[in-house]
N, C-alpha and C. Protein backbone atom coordinates (compact mmCIF):
# COMPACT_ATOMS: atom_id res chain seq x y z
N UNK A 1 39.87 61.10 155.77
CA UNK A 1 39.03 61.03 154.59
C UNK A 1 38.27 59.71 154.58
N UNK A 2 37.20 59.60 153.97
CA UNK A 2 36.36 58.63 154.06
C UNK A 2 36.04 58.10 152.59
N UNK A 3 35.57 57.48 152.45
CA UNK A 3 34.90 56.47 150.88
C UNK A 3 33.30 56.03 151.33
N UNK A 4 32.32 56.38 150.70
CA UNK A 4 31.27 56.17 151.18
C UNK A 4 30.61 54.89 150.01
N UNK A 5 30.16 54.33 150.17
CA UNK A 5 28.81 53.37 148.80
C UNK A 5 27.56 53.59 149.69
N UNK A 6 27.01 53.21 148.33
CA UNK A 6 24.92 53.60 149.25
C UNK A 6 24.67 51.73 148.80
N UNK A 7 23.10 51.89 149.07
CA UNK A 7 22.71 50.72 149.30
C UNK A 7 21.33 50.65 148.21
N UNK A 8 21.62 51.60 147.21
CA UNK A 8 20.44 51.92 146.21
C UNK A 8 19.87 50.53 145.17
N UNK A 9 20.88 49.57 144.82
CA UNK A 9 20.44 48.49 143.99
C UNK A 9 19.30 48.90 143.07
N UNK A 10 20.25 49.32 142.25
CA UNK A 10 20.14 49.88 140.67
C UNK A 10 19.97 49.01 139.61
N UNK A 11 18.77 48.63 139.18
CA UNK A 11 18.81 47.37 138.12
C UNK A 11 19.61 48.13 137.19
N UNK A 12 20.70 47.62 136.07
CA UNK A 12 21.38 47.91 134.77
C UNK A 12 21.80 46.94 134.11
N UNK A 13 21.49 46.56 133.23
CA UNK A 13 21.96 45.25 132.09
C UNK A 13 21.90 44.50 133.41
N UNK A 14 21.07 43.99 133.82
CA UNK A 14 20.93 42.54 134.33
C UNK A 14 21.55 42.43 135.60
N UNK A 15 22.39 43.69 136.29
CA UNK A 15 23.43 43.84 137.19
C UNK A 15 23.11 45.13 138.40
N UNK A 16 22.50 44.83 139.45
CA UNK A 16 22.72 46.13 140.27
C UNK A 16 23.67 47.07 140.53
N UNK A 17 23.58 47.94 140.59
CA UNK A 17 24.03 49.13 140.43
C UNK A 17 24.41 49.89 142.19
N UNK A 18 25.49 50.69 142.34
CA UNK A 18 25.20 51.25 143.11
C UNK A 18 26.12 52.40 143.10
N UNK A 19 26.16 53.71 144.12
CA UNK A 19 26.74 54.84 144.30
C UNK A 19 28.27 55.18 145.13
N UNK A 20 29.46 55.36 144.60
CA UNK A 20 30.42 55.41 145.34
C UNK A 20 30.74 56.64 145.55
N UNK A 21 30.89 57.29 146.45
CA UNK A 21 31.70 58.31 146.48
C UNK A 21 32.31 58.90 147.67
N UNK A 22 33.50 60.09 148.19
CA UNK A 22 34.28 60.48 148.96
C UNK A 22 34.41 61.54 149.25
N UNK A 23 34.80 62.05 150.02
CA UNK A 23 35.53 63.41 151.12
C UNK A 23 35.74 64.45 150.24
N UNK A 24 36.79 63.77 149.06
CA UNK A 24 37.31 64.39 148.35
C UNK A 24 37.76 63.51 146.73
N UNK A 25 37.63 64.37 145.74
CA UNK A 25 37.82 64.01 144.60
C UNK A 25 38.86 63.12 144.44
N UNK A 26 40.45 63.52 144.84
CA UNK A 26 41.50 63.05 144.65
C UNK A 26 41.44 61.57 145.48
N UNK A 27 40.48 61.44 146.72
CA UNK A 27 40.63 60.17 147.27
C UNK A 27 39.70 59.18 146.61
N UNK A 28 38.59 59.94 145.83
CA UNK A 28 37.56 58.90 145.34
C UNK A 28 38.04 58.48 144.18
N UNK A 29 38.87 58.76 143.64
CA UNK A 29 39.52 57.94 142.05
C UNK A 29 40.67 57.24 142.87
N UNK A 30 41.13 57.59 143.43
CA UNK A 30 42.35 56.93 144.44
C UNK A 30 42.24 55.40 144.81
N UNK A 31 40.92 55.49 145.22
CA UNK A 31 40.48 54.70 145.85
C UNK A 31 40.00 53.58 145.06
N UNK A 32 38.79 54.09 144.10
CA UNK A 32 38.61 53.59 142.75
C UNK A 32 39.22 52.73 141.90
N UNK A 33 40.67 53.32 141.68
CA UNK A 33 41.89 52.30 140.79
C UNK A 33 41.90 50.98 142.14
N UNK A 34 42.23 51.54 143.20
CA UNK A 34 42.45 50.72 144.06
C UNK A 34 41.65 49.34 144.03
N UNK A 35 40.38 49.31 144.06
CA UNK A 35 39.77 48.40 143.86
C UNK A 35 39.09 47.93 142.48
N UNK A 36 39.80 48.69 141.75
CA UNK A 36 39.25 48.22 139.94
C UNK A 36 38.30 48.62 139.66
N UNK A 37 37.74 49.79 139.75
CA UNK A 37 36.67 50.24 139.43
C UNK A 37 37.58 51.33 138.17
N UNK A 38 37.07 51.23 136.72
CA UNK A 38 37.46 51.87 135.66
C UNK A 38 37.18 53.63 135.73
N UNK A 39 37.85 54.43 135.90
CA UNK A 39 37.71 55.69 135.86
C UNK A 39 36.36 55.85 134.55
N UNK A 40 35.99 55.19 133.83
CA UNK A 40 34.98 55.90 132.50
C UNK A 40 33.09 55.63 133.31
N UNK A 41 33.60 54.87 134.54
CA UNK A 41 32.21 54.97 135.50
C UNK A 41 32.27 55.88 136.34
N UNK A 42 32.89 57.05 136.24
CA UNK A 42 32.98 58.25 137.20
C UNK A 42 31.94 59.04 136.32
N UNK A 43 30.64 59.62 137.43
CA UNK A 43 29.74 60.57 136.47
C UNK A 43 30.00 62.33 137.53
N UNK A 44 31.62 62.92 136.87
CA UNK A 44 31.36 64.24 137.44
C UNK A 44 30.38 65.25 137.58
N UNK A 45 29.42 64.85 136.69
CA UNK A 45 27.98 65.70 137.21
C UNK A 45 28.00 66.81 137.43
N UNK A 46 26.84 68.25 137.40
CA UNK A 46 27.03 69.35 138.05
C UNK A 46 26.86 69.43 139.98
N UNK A 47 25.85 67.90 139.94
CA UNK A 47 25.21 68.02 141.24
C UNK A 47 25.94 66.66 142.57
N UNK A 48 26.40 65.77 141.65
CA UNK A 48 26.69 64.81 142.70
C UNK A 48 27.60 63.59 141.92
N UNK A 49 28.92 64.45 141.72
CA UNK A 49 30.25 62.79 141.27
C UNK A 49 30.39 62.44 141.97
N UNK A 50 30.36 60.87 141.26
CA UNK A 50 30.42 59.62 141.97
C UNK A 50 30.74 58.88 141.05
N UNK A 51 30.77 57.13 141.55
CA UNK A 51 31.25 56.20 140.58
C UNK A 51 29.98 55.56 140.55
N UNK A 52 29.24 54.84 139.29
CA UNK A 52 28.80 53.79 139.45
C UNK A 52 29.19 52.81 139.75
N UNK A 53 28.79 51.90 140.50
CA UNK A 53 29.90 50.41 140.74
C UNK A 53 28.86 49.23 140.75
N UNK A 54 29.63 47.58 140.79
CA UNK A 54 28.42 46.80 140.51
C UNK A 54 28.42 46.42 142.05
N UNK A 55 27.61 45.09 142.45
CA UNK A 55 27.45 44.83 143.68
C UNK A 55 29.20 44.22 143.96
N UNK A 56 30.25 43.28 142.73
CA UNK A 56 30.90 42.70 143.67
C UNK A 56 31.95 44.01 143.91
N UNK A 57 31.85 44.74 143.08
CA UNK A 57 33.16 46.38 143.37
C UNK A 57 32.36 47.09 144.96
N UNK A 58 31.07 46.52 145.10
CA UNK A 58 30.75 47.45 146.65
C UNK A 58 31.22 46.54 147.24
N UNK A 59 31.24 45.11 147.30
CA UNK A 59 31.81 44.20 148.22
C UNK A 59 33.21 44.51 148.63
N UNK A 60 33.89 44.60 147.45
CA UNK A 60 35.42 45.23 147.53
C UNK A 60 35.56 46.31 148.06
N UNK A 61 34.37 47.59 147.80
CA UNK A 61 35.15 48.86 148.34
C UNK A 61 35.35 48.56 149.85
N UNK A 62 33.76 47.57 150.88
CA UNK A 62 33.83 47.79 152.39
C UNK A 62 34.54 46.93 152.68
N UNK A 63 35.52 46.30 151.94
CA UNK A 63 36.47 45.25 152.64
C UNK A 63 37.60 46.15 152.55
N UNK A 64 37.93 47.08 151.56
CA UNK A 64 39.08 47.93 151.90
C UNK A 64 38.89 48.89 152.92
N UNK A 65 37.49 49.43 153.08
CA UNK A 65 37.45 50.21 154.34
C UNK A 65 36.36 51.19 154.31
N UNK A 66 35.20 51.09 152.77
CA UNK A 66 34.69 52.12 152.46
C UNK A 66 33.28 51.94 153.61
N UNK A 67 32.68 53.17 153.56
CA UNK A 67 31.51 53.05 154.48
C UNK A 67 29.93 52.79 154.00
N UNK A 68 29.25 51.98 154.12
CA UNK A 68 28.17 51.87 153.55
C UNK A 68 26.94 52.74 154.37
N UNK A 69 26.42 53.75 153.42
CA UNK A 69 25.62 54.26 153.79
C UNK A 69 24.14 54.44 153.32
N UNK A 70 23.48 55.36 153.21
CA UNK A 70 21.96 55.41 152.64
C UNK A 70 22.06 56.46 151.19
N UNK A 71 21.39 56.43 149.93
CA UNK A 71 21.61 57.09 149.28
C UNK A 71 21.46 58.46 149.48
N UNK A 72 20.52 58.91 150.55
CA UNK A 72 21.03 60.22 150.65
C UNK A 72 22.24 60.73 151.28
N UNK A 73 22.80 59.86 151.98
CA UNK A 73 23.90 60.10 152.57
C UNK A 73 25.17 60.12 151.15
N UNK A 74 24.98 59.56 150.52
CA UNK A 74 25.72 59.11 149.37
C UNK A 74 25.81 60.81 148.78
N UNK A 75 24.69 60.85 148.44
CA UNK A 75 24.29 62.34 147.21
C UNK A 75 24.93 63.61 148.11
N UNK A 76 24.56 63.81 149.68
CA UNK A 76 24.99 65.28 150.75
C UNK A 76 25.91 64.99 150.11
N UNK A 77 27.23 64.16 150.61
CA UNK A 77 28.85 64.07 150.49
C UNK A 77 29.03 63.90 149.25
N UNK A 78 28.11 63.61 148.14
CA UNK A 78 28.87 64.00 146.55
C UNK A 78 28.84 65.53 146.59
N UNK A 79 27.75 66.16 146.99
CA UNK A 79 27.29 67.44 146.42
C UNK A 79 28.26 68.01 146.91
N UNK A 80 29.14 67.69 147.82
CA UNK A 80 29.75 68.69 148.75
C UNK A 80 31.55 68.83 147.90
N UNK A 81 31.44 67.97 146.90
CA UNK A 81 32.09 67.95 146.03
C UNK A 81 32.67 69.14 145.04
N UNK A 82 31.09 69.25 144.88
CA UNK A 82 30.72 70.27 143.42
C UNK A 82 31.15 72.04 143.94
N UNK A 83 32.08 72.42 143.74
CA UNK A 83 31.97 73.72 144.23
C UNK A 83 33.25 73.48 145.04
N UNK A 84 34.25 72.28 145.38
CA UNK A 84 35.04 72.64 146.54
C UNK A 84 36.48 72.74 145.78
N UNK A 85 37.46 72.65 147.05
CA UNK A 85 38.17 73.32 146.75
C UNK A 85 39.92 72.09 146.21
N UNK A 86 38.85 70.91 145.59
CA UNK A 86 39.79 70.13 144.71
C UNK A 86 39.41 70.45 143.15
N UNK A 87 40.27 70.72 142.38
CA UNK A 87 40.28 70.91 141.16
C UNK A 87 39.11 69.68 140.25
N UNK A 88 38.35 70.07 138.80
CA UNK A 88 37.46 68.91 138.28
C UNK A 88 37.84 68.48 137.00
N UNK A 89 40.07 69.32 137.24
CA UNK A 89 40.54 69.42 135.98
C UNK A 89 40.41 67.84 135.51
N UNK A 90 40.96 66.67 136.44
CA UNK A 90 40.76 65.67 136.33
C UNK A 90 39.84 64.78 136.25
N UNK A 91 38.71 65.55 136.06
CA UNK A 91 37.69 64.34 136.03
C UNK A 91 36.79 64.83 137.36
């Protein structure tokens, strides 16, 4: 399983912004607590959950191991989310 962030730099309150997401649901909140990112920045979406995160939580995710990619790469592997075969009982 993998952990992906994009490289979108999202102006928000004064703070860039960017896209986290994973393989699978259960590893992307997993992963998430792991590095302190608050479950209430998870946007399950119809089309593409993910976390918002700021720049120093992307610093943290690729030091634990996450992969930095391009935002479309980010959005394929959310979408692939929507429809599979981990439950969205959780979030």
């Amino acid at each position: 399983m993998t952990v992906y962030v994009d490289d979108a730099s999202i102006p928000y309150k004064g703070k860039l912004r960017y896209h986290m997401t994973a393989d699978s649901k259960e590893e992307l909140h997993a992963f998430a607590a792991e590095i302190g990112v608050k479950r209430c920045w998870y946007h399950k979406g119809r089309t593409h959950p993910h976390y918002d995160i700021t720049g120093q939580q992307r610093a943290a995710a690729l030091l634990s191991g996450a992969l930095s990619v391009d935002t479309r790469k980010v959005l394929a592997v959310a979408r692939g989310l929507v429809g599979g075969s981990v439950s969205d009982r959780d979030g």
